[in-house]
Protein backbone atom coordinates (compact mmCIF):
# COMPACT_ATOMS: atom_id res chain seq x y z
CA UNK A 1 125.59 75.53 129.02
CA UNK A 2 124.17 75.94 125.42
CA UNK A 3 123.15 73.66 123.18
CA UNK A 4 123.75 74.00 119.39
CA UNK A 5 121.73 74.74 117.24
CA UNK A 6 120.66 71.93 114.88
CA UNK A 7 117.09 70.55 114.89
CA UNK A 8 115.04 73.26 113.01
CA UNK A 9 111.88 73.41 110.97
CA UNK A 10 111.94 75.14 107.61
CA UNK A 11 108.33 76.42 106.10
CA UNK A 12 108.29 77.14 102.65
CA UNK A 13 105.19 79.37 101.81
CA UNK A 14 104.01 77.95 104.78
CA UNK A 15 104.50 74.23 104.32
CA UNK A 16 106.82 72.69 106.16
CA UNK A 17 109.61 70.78 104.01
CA UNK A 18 111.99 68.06 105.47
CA UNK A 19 115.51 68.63 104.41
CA UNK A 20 118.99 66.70 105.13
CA UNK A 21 120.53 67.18 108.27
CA UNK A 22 123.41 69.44 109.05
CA UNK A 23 122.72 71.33 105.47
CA UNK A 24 120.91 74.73 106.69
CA UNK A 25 122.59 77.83 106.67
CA UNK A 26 121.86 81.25 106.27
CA UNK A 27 122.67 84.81 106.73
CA UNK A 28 120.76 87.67 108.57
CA UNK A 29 120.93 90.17 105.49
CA UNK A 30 123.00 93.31 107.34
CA UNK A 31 124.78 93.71 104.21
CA UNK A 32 128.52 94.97 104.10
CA UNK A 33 130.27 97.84 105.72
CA UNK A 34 132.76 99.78 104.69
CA UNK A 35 134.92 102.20 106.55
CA UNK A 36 137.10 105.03 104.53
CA UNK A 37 139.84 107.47 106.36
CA UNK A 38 139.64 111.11 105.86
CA UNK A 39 142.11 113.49 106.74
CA UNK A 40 141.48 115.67 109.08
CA UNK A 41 144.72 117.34 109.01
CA UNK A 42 147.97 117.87 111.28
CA UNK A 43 148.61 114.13 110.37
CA UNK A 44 144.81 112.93 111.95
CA UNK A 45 142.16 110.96 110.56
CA UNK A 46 138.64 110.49 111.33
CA UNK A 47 137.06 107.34 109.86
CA UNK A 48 133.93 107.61 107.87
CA UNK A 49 132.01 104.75 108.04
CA UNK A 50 129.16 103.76 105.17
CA UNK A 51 126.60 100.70 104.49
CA UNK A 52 126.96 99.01 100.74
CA UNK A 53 123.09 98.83 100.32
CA UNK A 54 123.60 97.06 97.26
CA UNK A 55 124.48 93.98 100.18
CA UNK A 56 121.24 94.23 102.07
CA UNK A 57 120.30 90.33 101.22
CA UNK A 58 119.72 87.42 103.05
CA UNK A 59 121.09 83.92 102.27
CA UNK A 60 119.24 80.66 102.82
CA UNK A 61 121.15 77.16 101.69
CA UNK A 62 119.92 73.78 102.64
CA UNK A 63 119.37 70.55 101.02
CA UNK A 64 116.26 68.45 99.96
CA UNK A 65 115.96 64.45 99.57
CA UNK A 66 115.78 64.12 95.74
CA UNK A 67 112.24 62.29 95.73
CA UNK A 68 109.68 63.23 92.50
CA UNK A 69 107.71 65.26 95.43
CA UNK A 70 110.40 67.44 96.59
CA UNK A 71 111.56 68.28 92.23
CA UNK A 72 107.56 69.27 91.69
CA UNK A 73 107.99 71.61 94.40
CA UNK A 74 111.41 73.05 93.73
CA UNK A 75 110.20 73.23 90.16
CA UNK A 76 107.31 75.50 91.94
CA UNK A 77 109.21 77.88 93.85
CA UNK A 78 111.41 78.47 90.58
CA UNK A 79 108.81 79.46 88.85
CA UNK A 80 107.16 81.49 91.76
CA UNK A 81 110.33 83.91 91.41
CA UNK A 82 110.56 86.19 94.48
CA UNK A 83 107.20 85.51 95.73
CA UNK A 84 108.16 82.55 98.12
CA UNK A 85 108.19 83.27 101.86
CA UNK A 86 110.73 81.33 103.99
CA UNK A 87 110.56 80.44 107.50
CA UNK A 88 113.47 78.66 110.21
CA UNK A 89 112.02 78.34 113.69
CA UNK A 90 112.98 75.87 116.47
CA UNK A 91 113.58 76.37 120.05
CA UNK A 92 116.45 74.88 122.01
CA UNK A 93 116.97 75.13 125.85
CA UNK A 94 113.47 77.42 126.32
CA UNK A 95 114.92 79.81 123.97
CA UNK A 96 113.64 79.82 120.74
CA UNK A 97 114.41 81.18 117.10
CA UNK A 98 112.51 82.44 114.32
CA UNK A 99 113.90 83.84 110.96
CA UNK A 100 111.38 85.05 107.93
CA UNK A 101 112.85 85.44 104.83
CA UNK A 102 110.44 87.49 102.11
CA UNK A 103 110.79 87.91 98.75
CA UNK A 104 113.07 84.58 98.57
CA UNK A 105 113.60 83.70 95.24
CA UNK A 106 116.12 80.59 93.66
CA UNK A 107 118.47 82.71 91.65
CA UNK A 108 120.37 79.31 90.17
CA UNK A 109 118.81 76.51 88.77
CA UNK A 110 118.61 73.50 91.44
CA UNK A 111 120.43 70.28 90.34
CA UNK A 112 118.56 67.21 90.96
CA UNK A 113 121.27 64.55 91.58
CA UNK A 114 119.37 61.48 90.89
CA UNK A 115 121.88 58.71 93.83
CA UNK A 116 120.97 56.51 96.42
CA UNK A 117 121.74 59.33 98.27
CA UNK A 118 121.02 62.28 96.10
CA UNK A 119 120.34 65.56 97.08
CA UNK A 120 118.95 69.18 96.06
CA UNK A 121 120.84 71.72 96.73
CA UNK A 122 118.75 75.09 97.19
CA UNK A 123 120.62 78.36 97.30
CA UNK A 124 117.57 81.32 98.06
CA UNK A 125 118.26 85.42 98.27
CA UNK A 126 115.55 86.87 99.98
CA UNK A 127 115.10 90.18 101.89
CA UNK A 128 116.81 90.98 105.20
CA UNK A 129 115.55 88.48 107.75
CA UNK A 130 112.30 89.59 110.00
C-alpha cells in the first residue's frame, strides 16, 4: 500500500517556508512532444516524433499565510528574478522525494489577499527539475 503524498517541506533559497496545506503542485519540466506523420509511400506512414524545447520549464504553485513576514519575503524573491533556488523534499513510507528547481523566478505579481484567511498565491517557472 502507498501513501499519498502530502506532508512536504518547501526551501526557498534554502529557508524553509511554511505554506497552506493541500496547495503544492508542480511539474517535472519534460516539456511537450509532438509527433508528425510522414509518408512513406504505398499508403504508409512513419511517425516522426520531436521535443518543443521552447516547453522545457518547470512549474511550482503553492500558497503562503498572508502574514507581513511571508509579503517581505515574496516581495524578495520578486525582486531576486530568476536567481531563487527551490526545493520539495519529504519522505513517505521509507521512500523519499526531492525536487530542485533553479533559476525559479515569479513571472506574475503575487496578490496579497489581506482575510482572516488570506492567502498568497505563488506561481514560479524555473528550470527542469534536478
Amino acid at each position: 500500500m502507498s501513501t499519498q503524498l502530502n506532508n512536504l517541506a518547501i526551501f526557498v533559497n534554502g529557508q524553509q517556508v511554511a505554506y497552506e496545506a493541500d496547495s503544492l503542485e508542480w511539474t517535472s519540466g519534460f516539456g511537450e512532444y509532438m509527433i508528425r506523420n510522414a509518408v512513406v509511400g504505398g499508403s504508409v506512414t512513419e511517425q516522426v516524433f520531436s521535443e518543443d524545447l521552447k516547453t522545457k520549464f518547470s512549474d511550482v504553485k503553492f500558497g503562503l499565510p498572508t502574514t507581513i513576514a511571508n509579503v517581505n519575503l515574496v516581495r524578495g524573491w520578486k525582486v531576486a528574478k530568476n536567481t531563487n533556488v527551490v526545493e520539495i523534499v519529504g519522505s513517505v513510507d521509507g521512500e523519499t522525494i526531492s525536487q530542485i528547481f533553479t533559476q525559479a523566478a515569479l513571472l506574475s505579481d503575487p496578490a496579497n489577499k489581506a482575510a482572516t484567511e488570506g492567502t498568497i498565491d505563488l506561481e514560479w517557472k524555473s528550470n527542469p527539475a534536478q
